[in-house]
C-alpha atoms as a PDB file:
ATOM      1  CA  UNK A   1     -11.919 -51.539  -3.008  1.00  0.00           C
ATOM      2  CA  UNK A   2     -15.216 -50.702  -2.090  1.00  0.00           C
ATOM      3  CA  UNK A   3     -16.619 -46.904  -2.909  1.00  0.00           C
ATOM      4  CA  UNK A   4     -17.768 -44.475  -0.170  1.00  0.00           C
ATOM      5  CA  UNK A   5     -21.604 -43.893  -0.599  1.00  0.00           C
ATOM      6  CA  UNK A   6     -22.425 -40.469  -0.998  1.00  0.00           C
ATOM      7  CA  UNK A   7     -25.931 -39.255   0.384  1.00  0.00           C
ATOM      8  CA  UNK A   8     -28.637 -38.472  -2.210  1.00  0.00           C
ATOM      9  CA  UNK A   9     -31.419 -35.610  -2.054  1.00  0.00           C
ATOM     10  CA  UNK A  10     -30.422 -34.778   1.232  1.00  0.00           C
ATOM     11  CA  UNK A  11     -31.820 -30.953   2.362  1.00  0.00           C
ATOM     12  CA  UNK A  12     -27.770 -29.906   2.894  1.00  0.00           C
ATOM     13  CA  UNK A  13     -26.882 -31.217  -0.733  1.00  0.00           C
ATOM     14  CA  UNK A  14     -30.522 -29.278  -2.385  1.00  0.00           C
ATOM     15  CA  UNK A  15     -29.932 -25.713  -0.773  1.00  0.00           C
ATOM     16  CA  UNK A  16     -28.142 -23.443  -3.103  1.00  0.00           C
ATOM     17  CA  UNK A  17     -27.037 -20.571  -2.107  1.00  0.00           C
ATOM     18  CA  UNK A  18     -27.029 -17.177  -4.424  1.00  0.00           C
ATOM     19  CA  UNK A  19     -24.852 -14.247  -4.766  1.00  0.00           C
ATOM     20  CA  UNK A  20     -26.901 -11.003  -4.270  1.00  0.00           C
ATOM     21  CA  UNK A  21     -27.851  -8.566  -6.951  1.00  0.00           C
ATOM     22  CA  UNK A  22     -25.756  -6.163  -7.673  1.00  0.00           C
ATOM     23  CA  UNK A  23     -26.415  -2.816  -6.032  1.00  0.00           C
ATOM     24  CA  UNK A  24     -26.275   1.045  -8.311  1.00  0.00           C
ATOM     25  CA  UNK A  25     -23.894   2.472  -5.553  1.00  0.00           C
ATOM     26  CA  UNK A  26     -22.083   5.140  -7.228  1.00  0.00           C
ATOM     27  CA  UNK A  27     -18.321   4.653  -6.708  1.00  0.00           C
ATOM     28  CA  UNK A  28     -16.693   8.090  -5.263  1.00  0.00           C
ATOM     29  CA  UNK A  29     -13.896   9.371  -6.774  1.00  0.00           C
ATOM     30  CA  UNK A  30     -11.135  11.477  -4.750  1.00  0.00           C
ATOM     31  CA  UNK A  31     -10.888  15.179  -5.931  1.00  0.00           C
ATOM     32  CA  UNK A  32      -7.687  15.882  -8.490  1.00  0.00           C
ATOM     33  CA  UNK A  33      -4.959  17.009  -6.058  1.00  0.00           C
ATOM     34  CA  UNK A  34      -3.882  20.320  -5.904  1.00  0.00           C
ATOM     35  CA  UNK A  35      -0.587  19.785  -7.371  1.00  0.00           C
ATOM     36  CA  UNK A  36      -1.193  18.207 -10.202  1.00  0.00           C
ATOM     37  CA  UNK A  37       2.699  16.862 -10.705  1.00  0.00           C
ATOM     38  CA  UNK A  38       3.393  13.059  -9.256  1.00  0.00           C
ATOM     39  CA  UNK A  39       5.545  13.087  -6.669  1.00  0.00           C
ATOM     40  CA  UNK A  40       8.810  10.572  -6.291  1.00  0.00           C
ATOM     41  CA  UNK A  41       8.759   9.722  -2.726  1.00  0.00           C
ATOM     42  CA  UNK A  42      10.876   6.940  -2.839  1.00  0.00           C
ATOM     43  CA  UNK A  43      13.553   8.537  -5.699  1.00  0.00           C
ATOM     44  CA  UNK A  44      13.739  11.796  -2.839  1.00  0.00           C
ATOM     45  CA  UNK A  45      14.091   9.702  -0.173  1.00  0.00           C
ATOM     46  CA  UNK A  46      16.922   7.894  -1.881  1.00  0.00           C
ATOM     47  CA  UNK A  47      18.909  10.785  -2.766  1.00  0.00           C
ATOM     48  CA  UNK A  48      18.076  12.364   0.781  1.00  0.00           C
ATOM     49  CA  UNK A  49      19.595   8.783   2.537  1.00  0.00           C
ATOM     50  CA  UNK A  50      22.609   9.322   0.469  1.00  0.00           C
ATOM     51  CA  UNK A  51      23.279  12.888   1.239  1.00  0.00           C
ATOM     52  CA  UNK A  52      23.584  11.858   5.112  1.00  0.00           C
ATOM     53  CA  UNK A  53      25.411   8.668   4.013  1.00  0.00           C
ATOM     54  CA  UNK A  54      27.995  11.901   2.439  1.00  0.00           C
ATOM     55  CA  UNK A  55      27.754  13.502   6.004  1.00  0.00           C
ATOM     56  CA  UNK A  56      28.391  10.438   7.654  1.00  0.00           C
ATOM     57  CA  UNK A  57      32.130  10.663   5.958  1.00  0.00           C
ATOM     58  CA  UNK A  58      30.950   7.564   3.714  1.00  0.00           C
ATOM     59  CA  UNK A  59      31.406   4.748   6.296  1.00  0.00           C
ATOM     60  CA  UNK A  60      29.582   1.870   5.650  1.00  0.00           C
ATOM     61  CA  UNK A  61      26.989   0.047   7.663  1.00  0.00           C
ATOM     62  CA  UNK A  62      24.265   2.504   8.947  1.00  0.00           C
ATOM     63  CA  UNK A  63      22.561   1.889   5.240  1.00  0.00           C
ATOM     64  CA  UNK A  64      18.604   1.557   7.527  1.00  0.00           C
ATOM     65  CA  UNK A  65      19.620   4.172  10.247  1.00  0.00           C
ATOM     66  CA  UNK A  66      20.483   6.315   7.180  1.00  0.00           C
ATOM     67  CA  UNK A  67      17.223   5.437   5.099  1.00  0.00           C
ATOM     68  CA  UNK A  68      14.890   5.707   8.357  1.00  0.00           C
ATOM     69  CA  UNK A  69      16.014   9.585   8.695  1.00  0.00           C
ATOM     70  CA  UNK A  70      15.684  10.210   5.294  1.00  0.00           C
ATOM     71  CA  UNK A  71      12.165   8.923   5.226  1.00  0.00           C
ATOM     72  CA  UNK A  72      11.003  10.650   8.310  1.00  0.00           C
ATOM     73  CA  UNK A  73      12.740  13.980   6.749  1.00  0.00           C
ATOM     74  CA  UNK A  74      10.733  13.740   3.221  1.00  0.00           C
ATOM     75  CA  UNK A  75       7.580  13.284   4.829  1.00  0.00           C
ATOM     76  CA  UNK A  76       7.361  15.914   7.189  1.00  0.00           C
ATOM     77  CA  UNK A  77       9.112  17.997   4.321  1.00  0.00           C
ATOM     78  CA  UNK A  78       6.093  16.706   2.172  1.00  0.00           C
ATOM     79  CA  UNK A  79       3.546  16.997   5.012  1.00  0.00           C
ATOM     80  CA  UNK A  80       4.458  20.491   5.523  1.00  0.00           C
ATOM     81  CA  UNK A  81       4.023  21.733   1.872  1.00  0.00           C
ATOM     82  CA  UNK A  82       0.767  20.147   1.582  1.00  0.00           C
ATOM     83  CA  UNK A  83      -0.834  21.833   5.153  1.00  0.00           C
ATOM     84  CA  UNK A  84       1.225  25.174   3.501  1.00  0.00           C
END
């Protein structure tokens, strides 16, 4: 079988291209938060989806309805402590 001839010293096979120097830009950090503990959005949202899972009577099958509201709930909860 024969091979497939490759071109030689062509000017698209000699250019080379470089990566740019590295610049000094000074990476910004964000400013410590004012309250310093970590929050558990997901763990409050949880227990938040279960409590109207409760006040649903327990019935099964509204598991994302129930989850949705509980989500929208924390974060305006957390929204509003944070503008406070």
């Amino acid at each position: 079988m024969a091979r497939a001839k490759t071109p030689r010293n062509t000017e698209a096979n000699s250019r080379v291209i470089t990566m740019p120097e590295a610049t000094s830009t000074p990476v910004r950090k964000s400013a410590p938060a004012s309250n310093p503990t970590p929050i558990n959005l997901e763990g409050q949202i949880r227990e938040r989806a279960y409590e109207i899972y409760e006040e649903r009577g327990r019935t099964p099958g509204n598991e994302n309805e129930d989850w949705f509201q509980a989500e929208r709930e924390v974060r305006a909860r957390q929204q509003h402590h944070q503008s406070a």
